[in-house]
Protein backbone atom coordinates (compact mmCIF):
# COMPACT_ATOMS: atom_id res chain seq x y z
CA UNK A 1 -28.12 -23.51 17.74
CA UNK A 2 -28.95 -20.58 15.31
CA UNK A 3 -27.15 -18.38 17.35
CA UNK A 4 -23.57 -17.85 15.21
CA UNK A 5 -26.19 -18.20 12.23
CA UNK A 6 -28.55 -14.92 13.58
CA UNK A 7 -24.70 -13.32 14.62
CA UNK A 8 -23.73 -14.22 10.89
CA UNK A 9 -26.50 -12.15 9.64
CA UNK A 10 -26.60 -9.25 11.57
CA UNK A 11 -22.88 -8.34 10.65
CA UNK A 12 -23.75 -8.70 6.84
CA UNK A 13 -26.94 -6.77 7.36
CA UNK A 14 -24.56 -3.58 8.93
CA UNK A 15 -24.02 -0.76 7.01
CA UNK A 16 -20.22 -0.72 8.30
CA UNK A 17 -19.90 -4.45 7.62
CA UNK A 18 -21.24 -3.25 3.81
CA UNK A 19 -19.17 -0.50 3.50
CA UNK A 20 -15.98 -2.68 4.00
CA UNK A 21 -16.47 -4.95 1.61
CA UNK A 22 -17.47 -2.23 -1.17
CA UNK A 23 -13.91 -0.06 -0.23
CA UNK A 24 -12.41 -3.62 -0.49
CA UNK A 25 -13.79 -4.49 -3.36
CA UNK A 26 -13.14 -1.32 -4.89
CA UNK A 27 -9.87 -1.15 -4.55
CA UNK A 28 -9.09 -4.72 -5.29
CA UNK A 29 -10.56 -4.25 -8.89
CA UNK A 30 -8.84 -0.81 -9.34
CA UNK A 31 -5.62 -2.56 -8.50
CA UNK A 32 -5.90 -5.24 -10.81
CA UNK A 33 -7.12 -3.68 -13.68
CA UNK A 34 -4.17 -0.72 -13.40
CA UNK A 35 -1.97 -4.08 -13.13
CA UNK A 36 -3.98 -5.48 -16.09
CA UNK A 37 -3.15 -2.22 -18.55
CA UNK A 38 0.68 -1.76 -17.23
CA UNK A 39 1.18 -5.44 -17.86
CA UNK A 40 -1.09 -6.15 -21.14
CA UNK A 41 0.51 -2.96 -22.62
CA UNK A 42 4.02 -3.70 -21.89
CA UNK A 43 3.02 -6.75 -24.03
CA UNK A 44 1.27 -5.03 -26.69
CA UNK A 45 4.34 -2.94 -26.82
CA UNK A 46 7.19 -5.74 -27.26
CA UNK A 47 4.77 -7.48 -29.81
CA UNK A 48 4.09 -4.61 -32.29
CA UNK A 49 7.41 -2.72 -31.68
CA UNK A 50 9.42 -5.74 -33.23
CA UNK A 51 11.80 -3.92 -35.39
CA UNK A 52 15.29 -3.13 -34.73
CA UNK A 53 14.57 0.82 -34.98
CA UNK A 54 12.08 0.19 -32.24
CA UNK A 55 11.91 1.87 -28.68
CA UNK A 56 11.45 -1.24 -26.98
CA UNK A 57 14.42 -2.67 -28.87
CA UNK A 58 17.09 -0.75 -28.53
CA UNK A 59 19.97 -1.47 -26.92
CA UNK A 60 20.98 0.60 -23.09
CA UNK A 61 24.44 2.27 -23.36
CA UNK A 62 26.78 -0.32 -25.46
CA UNK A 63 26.02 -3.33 -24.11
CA UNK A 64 23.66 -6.22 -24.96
CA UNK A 65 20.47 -5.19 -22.40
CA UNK A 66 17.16 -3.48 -23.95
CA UNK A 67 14.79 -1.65 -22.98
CA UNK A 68 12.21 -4.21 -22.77
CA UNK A 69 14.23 -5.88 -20.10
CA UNK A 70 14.67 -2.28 -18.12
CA UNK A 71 10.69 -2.44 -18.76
CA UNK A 72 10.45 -5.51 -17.67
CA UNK A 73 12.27 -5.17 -14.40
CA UNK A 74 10.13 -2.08 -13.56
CA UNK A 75 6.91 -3.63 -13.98
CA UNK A 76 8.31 -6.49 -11.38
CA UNK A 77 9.14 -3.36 -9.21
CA UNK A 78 6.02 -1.38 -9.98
CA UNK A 79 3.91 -4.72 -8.99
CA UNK A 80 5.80 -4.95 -5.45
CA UNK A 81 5.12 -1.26 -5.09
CA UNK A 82 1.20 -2.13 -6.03
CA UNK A 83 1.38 -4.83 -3.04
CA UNK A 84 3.23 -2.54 -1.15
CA UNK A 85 0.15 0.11 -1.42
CA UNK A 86 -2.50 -2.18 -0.79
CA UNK A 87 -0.77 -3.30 1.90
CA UNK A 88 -0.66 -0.47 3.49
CA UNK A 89 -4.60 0.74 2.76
CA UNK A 90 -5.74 -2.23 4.44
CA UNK A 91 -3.60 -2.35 7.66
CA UNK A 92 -4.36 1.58 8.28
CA UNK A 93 -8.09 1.67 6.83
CA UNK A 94 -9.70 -1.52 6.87
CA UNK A 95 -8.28 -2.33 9.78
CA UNK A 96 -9.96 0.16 11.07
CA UNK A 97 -13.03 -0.36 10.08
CA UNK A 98 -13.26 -4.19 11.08
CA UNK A 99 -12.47 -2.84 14.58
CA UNK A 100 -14.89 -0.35 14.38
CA UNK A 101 -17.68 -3.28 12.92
CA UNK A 102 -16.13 -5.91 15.69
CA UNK A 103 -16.86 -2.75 18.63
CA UNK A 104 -20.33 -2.38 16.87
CA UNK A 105 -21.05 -5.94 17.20
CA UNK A 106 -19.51 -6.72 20.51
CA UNK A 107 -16.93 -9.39 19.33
């Protein structure tokens, strides 16, 4: 009965098993807090840049779009490229590295 328990246990006691969830965790906080400062100070920008002389104001070519939608656009695109990057870290490296725990543990 304490069989998946003991199983259970041994994988969180491997070094491997520990090192995984530290890259992972690493990452996943770098991540968000580079989302965190590209977001909060794209707001920060549009809230004390309010006047019509401002960057963030001003119009693109003659028409009616600003910058701060441009800005806004490519922080949409810069977040897909974020996914995009983590994406691709965790089906090359922690993949990897859960196959190398599951080989280690024989499942």
């Amino acid at each position: 009965m304490d069989e998946p328990v003991d199983a259970v246990r041994a994988i969180m006691a491997n070094p491997r098993f520990q090192a995984l969830v530290a890259e992972r965790r690493r990452l996943s906080w770098s991540l968000t807090i580079i989302m965190f400062l590209v977001y909060f100070g794209f707001i920060l920008l549009v809230a004390f840049n309010k006047t019509d002389g401002g960057i963030i104001s001003q119009r693109v070519g003659g028409g009616t779009t600003s910058i701060a939608i441009l800005a806004g656009i490519g922080i949409l695109i810069f977040t897909f490229l974020l996914n995009g990057l983590y994406i691709l870290i965790a089906n090359s490296k922690f993949d990897r590295m859960t196959a190398e725990l599951r080989q280690e543990v024989g499942r």
